[in-house]
N, C-alpha and C. Protein backbone atom coordinates (compact mmCIF):
# COMPACT_ATOMS: atom_id res chain seq x y z
N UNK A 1 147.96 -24.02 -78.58
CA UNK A 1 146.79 -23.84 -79.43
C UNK A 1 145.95 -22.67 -78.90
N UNK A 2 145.01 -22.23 -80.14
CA UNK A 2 144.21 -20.63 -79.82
C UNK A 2 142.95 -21.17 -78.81
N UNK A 3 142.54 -20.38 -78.07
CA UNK A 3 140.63 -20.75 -77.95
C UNK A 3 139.88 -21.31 -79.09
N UNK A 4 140.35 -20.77 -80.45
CA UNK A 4 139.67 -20.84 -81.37
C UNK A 4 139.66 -22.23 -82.18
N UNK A 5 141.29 -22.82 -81.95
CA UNK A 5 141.48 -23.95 -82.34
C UNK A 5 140.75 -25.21 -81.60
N UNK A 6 140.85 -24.68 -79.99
CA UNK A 6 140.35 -25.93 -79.13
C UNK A 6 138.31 -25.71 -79.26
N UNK A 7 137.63 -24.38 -79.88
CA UNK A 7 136.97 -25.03 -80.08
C UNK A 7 136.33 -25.62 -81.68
N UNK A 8 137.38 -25.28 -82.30
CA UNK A 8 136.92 -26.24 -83.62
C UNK A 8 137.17 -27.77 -83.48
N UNK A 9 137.82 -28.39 -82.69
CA UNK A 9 137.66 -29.42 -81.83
C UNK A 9 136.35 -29.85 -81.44
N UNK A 10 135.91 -29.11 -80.48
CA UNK A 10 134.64 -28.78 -79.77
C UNK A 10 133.62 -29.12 -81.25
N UNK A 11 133.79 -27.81 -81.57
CA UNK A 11 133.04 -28.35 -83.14
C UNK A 11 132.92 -29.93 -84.24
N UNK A 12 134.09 -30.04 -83.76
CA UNK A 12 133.97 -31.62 -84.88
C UNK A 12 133.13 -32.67 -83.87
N UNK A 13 133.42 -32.16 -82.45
CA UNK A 13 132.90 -33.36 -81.63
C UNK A 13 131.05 -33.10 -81.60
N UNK A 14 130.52 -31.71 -82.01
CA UNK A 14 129.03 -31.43 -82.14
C UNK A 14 128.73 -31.88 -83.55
N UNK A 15 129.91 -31.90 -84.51
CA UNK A 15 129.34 -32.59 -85.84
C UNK A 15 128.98 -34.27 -85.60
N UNK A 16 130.16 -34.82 -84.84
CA UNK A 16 129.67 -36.04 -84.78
C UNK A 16 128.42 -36.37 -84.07
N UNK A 17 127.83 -35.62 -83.27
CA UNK A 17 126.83 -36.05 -82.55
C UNK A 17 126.08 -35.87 -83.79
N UNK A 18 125.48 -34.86 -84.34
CA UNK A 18 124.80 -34.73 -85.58
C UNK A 18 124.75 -35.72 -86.45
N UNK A 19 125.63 -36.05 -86.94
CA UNK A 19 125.44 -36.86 -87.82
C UNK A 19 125.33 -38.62 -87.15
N UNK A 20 125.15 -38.52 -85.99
CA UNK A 20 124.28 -39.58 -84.91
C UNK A 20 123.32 -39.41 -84.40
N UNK A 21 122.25 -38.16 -84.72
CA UNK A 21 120.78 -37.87 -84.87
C UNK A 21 120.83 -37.63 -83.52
N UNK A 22 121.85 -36.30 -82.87
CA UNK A 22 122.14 -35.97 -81.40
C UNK A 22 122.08 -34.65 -81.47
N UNK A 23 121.71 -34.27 -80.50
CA UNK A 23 121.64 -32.56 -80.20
C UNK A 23 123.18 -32.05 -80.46
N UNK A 24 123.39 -31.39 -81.58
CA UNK A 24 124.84 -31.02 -82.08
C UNK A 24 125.89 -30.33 -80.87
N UNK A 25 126.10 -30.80 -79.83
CA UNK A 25 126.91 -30.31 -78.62
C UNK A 25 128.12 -31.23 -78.56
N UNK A 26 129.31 -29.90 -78.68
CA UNK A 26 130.11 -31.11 -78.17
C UNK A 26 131.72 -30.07 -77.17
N UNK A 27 132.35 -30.78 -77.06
CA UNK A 27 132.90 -30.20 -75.81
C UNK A 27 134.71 -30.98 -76.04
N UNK A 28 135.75 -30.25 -75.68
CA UNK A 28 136.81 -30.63 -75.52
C UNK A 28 137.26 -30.17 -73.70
N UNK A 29 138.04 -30.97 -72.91
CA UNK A 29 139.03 -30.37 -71.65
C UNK A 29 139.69 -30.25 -72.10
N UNK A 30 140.85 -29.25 -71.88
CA UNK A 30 141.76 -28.91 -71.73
C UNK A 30 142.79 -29.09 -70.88
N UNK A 31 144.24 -29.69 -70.54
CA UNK A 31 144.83 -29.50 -69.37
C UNK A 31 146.44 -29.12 -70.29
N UNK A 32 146.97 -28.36 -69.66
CA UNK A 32 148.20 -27.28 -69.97
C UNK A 32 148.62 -27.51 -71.76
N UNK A 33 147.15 -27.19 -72.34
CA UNK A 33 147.51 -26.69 -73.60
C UNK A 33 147.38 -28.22 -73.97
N UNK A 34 146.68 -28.98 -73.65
CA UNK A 34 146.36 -30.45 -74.78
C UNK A 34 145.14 -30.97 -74.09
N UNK A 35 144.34 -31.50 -75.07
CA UNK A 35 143.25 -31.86 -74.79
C UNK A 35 143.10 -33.53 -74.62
N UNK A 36 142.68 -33.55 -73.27
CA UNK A 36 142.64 -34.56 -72.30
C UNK A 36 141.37 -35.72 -72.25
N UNK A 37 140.05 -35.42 -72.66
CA UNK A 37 139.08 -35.34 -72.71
C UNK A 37 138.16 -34.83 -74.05
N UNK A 38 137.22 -35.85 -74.59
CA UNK A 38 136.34 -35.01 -75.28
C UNK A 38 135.08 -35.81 -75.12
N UNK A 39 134.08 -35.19 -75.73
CA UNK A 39 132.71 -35.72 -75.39
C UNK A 39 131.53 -34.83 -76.52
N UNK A 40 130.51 -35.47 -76.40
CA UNK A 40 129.31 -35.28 -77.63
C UNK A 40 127.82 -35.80 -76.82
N UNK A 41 127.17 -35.00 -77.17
CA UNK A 41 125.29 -35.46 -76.21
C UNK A 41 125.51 -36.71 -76.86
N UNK A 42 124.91 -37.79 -75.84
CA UNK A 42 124.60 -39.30 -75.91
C UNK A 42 122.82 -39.39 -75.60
N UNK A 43 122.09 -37.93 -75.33
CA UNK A 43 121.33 -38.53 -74.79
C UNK A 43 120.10 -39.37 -74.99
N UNK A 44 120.22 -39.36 -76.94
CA UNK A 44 119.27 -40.05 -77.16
C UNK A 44 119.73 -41.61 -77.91
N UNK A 45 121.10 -42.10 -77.73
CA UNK A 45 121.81 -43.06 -78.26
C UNK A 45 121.60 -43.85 -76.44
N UNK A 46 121.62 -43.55 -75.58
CA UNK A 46 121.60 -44.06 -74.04
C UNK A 46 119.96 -43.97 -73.68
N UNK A 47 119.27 -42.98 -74.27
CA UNK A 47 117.88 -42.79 -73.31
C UNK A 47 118.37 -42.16 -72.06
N UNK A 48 119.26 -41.21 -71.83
CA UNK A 48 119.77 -40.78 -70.68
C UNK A 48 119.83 -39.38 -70.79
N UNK A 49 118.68 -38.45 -70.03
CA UNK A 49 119.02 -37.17 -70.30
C UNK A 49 119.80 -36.66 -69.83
N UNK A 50 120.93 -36.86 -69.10
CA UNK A 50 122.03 -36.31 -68.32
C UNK A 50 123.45 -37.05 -69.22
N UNK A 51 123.40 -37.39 -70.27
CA UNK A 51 124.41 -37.54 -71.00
C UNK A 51 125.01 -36.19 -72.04
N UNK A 52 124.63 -35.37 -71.66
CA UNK A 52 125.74 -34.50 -72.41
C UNK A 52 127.04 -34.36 -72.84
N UNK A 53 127.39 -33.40 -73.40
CA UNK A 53 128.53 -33.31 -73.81
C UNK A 53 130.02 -33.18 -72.97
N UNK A 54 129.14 -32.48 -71.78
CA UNK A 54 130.04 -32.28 -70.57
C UNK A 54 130.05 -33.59 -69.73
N UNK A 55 129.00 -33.73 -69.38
CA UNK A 55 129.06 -35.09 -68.74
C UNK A 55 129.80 -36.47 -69.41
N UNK A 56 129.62 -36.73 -70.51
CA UNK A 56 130.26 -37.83 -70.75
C UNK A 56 132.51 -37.43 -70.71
N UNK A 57 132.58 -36.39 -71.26
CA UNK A 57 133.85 -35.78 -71.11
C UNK A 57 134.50 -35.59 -69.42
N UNK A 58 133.84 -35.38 -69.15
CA UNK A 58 133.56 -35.84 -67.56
C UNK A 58 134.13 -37.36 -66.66
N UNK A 59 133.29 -37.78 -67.09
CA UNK A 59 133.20 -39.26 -66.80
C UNK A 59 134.44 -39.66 -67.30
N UNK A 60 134.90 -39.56 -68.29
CA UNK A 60 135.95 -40.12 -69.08
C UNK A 60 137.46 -39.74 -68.62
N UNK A 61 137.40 -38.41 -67.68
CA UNK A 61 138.31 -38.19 -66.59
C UNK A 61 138.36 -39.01 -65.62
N UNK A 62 136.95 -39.16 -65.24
CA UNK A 62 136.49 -39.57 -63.61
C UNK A 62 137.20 -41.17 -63.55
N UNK A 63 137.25 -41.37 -64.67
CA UNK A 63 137.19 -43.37 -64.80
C UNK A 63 138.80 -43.38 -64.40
N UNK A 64 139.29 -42.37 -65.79
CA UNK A 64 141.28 -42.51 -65.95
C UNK A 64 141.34 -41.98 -64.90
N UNK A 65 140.92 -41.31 -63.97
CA UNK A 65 142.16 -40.57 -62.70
C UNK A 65 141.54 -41.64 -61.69
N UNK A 66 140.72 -42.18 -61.63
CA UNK A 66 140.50 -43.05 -60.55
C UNK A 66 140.95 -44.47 -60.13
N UNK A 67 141.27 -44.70 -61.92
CA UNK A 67 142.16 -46.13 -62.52
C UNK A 67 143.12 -45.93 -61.88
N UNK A 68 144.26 -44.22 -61.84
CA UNK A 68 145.32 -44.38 -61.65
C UNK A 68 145.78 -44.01 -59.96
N UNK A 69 144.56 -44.42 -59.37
CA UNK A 69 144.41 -44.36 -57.76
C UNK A 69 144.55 -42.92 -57.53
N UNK A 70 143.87 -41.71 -58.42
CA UNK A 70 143.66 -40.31 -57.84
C UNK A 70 142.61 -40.65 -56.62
N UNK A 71 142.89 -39.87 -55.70
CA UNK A 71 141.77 -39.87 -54.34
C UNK A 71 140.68 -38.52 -54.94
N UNK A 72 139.98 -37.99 -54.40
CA UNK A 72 139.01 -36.84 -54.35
C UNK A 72 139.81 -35.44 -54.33
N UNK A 73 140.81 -35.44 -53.48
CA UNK A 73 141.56 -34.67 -53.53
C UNK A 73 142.36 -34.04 -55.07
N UNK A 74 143.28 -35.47 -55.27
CA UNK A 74 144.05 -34.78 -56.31
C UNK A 74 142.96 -34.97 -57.43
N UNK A 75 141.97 -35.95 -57.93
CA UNK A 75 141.06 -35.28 -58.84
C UNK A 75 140.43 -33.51 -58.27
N UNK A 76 139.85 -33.33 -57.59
CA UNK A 76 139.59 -31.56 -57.42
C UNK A 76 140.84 -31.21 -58.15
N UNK A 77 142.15 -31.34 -57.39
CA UNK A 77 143.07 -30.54 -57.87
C UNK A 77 143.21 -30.52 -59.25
N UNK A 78 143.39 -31.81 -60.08
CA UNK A 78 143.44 -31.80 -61.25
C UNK A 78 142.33 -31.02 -62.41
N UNK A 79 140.85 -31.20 -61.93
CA UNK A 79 139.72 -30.14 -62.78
C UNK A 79 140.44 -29.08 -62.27
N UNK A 80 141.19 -28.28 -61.24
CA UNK A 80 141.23 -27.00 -60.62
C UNK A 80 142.07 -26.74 -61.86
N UNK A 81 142.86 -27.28 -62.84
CA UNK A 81 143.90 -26.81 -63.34
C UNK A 81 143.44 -26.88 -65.45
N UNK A 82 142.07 -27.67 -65.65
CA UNK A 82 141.66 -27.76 -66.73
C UNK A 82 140.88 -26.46 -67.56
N UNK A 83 140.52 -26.66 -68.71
CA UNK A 83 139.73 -25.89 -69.35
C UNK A 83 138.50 -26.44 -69.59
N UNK A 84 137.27 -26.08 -70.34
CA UNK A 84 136.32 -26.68 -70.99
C UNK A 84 136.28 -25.69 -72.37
N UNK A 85 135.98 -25.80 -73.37
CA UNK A 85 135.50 -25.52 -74.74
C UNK A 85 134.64 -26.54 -74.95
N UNK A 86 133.13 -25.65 -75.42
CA UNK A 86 131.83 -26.26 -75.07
C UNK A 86 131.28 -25.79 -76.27
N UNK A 87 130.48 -26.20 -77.26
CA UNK A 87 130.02 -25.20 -78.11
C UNK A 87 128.59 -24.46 -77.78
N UNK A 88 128.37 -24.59 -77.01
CA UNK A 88 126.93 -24.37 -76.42
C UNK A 88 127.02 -23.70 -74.88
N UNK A 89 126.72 -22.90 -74.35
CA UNK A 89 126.51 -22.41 -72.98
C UNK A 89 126.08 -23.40 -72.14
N UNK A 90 127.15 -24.07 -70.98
CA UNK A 90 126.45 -25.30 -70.40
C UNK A 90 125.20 -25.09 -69.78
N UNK A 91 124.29 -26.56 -69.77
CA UNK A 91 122.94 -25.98 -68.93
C UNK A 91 123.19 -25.79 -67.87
N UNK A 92 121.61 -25.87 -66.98
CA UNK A 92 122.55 -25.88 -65.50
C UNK A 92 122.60 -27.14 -64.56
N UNK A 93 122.59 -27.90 -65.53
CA UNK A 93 123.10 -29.36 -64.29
C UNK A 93 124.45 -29.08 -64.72
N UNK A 94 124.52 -29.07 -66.21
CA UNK A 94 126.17 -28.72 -66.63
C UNK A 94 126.82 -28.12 -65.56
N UNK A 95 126.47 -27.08 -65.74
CA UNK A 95 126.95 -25.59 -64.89
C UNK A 95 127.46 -25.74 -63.48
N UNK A 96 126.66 -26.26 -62.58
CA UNK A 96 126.41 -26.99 -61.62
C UNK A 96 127.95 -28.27 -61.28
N UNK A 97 127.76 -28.72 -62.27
CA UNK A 97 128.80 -29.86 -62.38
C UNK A 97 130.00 -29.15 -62.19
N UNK A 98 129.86 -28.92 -62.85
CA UNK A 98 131.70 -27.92 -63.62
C UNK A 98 131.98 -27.09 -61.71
N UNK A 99 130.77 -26.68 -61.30
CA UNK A 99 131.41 -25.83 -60.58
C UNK A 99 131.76 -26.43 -58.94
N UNK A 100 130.86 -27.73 -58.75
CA UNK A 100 131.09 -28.79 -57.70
C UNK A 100 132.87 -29.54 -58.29
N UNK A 101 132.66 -29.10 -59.23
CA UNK A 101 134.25 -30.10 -59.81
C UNK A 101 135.58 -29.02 -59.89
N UNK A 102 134.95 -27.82 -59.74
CA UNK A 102 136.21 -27.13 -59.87
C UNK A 102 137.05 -26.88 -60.90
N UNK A 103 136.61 -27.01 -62.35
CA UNK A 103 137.06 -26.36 -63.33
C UNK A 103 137.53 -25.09 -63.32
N UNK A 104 138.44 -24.68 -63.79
CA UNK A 104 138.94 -23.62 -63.67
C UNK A 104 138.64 -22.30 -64.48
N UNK A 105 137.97 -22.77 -65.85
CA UNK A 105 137.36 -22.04 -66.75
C UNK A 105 136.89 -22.38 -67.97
N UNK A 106 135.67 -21.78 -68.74
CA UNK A 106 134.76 -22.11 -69.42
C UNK A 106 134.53 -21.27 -70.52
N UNK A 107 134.54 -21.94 -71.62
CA UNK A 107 134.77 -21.24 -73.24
C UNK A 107 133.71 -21.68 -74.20
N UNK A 108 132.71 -21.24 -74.47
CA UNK A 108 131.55 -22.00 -74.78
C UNK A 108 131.12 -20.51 -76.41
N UNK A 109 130.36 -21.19 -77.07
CA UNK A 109 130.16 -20.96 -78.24
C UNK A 109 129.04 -19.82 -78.33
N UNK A 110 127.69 -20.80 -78.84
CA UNK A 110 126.13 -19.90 -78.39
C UNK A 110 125.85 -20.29 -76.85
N UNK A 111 124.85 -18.96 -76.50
CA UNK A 111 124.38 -19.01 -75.37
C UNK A 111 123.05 -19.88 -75.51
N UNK A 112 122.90 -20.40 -74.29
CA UNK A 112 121.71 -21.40 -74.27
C UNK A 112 120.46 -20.62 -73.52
N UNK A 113 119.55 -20.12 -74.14
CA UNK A 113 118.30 -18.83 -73.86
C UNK A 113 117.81 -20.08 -72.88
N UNK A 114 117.29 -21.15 -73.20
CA UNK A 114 116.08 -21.86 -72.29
C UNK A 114 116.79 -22.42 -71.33
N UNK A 115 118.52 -22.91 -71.04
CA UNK A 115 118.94 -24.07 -69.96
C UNK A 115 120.02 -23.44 -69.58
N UNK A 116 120.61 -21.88 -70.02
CA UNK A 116 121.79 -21.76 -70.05
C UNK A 116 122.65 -21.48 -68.26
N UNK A 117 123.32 -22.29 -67.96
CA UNK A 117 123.44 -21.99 -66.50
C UNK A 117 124.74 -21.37 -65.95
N UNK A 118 125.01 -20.30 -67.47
CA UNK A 118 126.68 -19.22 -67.06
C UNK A 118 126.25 -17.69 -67.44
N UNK A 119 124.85 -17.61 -67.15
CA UNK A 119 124.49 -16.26 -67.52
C UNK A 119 123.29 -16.17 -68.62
N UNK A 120 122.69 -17.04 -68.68
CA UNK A 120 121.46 -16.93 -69.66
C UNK A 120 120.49 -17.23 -69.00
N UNK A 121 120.20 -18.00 -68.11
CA UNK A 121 118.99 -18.35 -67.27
C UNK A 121 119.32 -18.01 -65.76
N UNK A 122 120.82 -18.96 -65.48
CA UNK A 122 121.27 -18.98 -64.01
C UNK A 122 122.75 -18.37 -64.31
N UNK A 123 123.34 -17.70 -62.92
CA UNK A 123 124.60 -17.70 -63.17
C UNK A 123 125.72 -18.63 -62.03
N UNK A 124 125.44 -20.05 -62.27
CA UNK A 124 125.79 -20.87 -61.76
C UNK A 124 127.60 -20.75 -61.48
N UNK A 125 128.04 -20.28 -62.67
CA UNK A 125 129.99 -19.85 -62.20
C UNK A 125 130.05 -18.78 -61.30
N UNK A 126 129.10 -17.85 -60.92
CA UNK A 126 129.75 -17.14 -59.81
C UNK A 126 129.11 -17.59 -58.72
N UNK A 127 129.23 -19.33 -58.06
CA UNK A 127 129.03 -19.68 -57.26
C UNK A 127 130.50 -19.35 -56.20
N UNK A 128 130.35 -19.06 -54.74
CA UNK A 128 131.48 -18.77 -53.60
C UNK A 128 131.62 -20.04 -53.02
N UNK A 129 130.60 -20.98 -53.34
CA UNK A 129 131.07 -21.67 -52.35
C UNK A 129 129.85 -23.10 -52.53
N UNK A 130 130.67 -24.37 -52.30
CA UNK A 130 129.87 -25.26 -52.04
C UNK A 130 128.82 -25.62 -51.09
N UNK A 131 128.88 -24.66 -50.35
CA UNK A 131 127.93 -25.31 -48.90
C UNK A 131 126.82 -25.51 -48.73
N UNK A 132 126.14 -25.28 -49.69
CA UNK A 132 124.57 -25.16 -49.81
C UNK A 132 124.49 -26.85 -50.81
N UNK A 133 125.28 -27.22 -51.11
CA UNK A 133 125.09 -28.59 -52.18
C UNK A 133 126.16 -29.90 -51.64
N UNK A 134 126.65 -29.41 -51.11
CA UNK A 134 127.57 -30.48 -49.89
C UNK A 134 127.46 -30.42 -48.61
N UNK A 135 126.75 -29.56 -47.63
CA UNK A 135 126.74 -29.53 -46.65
C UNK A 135 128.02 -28.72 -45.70
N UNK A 136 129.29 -29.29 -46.59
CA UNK A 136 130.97 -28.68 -45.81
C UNK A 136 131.23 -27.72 -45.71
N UNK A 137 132.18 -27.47 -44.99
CA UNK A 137 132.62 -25.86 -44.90
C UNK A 137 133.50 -25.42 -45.30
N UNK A 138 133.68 -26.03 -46.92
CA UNK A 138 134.56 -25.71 -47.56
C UNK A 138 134.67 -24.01 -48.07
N UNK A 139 135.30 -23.46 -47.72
CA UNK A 139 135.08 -21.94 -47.98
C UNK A 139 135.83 -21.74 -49.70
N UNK A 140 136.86 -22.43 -50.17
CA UNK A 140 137.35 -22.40 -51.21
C UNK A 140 136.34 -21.84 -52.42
N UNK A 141 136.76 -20.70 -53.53
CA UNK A 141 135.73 -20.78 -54.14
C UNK A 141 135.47 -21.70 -55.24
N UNK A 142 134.11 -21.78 -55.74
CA UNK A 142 133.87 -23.15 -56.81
C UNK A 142 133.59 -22.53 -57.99
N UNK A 143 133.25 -21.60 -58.08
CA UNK A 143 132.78 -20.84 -59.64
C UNK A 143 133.85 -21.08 -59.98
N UNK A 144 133.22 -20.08 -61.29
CA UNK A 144 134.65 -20.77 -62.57
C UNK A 144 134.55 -19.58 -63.51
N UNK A 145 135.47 -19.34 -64.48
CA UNK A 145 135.40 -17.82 -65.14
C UNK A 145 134.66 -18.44 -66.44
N UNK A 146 134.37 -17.15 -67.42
CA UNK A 146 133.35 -17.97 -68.54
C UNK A 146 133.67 -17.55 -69.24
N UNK A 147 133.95 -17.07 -70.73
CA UNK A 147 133.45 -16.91 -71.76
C UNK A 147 132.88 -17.49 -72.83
N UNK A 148 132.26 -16.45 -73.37
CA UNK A 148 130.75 -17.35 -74.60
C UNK A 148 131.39 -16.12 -75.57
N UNK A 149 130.58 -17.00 -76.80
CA UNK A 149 130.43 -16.11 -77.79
C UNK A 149 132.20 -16.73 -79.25
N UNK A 150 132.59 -17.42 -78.84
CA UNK A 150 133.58 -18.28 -79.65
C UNK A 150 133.66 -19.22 -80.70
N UNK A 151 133.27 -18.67 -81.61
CA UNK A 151 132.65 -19.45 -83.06
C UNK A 151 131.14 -19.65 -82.79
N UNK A 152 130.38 -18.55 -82.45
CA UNK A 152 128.95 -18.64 -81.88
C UNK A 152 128.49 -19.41 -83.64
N UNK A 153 128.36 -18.29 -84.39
CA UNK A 153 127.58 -18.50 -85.65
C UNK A 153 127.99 -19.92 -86.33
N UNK A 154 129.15 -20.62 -86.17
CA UNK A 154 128.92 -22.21 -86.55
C UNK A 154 128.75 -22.84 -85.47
N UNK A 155 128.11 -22.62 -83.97
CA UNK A 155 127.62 -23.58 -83.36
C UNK A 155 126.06 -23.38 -83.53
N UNK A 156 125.29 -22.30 -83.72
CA UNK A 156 123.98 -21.74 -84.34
C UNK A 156 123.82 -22.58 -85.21
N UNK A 157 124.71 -22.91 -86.61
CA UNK A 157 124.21 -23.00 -87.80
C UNK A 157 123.94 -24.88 -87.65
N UNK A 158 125.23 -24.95 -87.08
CA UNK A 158 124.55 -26.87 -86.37
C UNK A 158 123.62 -27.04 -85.94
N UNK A 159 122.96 -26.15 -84.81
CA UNK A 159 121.50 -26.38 -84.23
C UNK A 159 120.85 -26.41 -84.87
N UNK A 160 120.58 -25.65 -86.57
CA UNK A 160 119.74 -24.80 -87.16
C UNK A 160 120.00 -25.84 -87.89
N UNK A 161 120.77 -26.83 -88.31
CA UNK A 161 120.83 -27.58 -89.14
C UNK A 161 120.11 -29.34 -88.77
N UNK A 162 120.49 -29.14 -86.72
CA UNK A 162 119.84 -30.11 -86.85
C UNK A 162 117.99 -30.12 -86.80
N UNK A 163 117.79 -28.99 -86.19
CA UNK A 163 116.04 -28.68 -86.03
C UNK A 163 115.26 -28.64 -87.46
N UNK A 164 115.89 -28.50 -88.55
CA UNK A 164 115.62 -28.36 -89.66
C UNK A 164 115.12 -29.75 -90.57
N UNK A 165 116.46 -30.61 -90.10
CA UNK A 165 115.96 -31.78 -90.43
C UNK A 165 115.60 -32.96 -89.80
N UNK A 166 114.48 -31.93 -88.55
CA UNK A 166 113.75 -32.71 -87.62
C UNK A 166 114.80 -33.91 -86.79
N UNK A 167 114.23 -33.77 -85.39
CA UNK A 167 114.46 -34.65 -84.18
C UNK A 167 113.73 -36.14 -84.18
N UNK A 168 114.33 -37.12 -84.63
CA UNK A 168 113.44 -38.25 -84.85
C UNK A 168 112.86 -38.89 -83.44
N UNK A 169 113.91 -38.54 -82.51
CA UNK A 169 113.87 -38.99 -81.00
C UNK A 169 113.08 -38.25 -80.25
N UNK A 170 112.11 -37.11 -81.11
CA UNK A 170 112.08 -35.82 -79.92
C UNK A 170 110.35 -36.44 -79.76
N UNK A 171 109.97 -36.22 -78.43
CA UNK A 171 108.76 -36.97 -78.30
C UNK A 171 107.74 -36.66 -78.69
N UNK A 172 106.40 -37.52 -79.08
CA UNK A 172 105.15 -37.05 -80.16
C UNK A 172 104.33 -36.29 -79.16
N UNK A 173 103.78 -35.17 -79.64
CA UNK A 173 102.83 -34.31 -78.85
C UNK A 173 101.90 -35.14 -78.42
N UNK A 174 101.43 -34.97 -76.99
CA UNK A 174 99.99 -35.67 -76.72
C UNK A 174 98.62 -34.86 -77.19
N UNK A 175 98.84 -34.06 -77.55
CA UNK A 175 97.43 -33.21 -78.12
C UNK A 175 97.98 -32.15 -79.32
N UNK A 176 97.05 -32.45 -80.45
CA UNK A 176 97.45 -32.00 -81.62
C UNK A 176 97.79 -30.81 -81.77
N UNK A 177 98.85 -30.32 -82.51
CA UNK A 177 99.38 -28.54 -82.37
C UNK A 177 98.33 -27.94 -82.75
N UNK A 178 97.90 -27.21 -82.80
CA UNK A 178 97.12 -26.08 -82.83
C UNK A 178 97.83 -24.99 -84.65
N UNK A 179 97.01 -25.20 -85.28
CA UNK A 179 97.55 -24.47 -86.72
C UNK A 179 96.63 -23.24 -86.88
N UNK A 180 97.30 -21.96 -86.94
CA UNK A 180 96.48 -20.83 -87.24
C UNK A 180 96.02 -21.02 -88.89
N UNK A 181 94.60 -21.16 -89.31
CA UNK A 181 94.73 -20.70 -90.73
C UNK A 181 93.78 -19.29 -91.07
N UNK A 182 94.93 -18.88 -92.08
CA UNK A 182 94.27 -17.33 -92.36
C UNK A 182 93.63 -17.38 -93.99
């Protein structure tokens, strides 16, 4: 399959969040050309702001390779050998994640201006090295390669579709907006 296919994948999994009143993100892994993993923001179906799209796709590795008695080891090895297709530029806990886990590379849609953590805010994939977030002296590197920009304009038009018809979950201002009238 193309980049393009794994992320219209990606895409159906940001429609479903949408149409579950979720920040339209959604995300496929990859491992040698089949997708292993998928995931969609949970975070307002959980009350959990660390449920993303990556994270729950994540987890859903973490559970099956651990069921099947993977140690720490051969899970690293196994993210070392995956993809991500993301429709969104991960943030940077995302970012962060992916690169403590050793993904091997990252295919993401629109860039994320306010959280983006592969070159929009932080550039969290050209991390060298864990040692500053584990303590070890693992010298191996942890970044991860990136590209953005992969069906950008239908992961835009989801956002734009869900801000449009308002965030029911998104929290009430404590002091009234402020309206210019001319």
């Amino acid at each position: 399959m193309s980049a393009t296919a794994f992320m219209e994948l990606a895409l159906d999994q940001a429609k479903f969040a949408l149409d579950n009143l979720e920040v339209p993100v959604g995300c496929v892994i990859v491992e040698d050309g089949k997708v292993i993993a998928s995931g969609s923001n949970r975070t307002n179906a959980t009350r959990n702001a660390t449920r993303h799209a990556e994270m729950e796709a994540i987890d859903i590795l973490l559970q099956e390779w651990q069921s099947i008695g993977l140690d720490q080891t051969l899970v690293a090895d196994k993210f070392a050998g995956c993809d991500l297709y993301v429709t969104c530029e991960p943030c940077i806990m995302c970012a962060s994640a992916l690169s403590i886990l050793g993904i091997r590379e990252v295919y993401y849609g629109c860039p994320n201006d306010k959280f983006g953590g592969c070159g929009s805010v932080m550039s969290l994939h050209e991390s060298l090295s864990s040692d500053d977030l584990t303590g070890s002296q693992d010298t191996r590197s942890r970044g991860f390669k990136c590209t953005g920009g992969i069906m950008a304009e239908e992961a835009v038009a989801l956002f734009r579709n869900f801000y449009e018809q308002g965030n029911p979950n998104a929290p009430k201002p404590h002091r009234p907006v402020r309206v210019d009238q001319q």
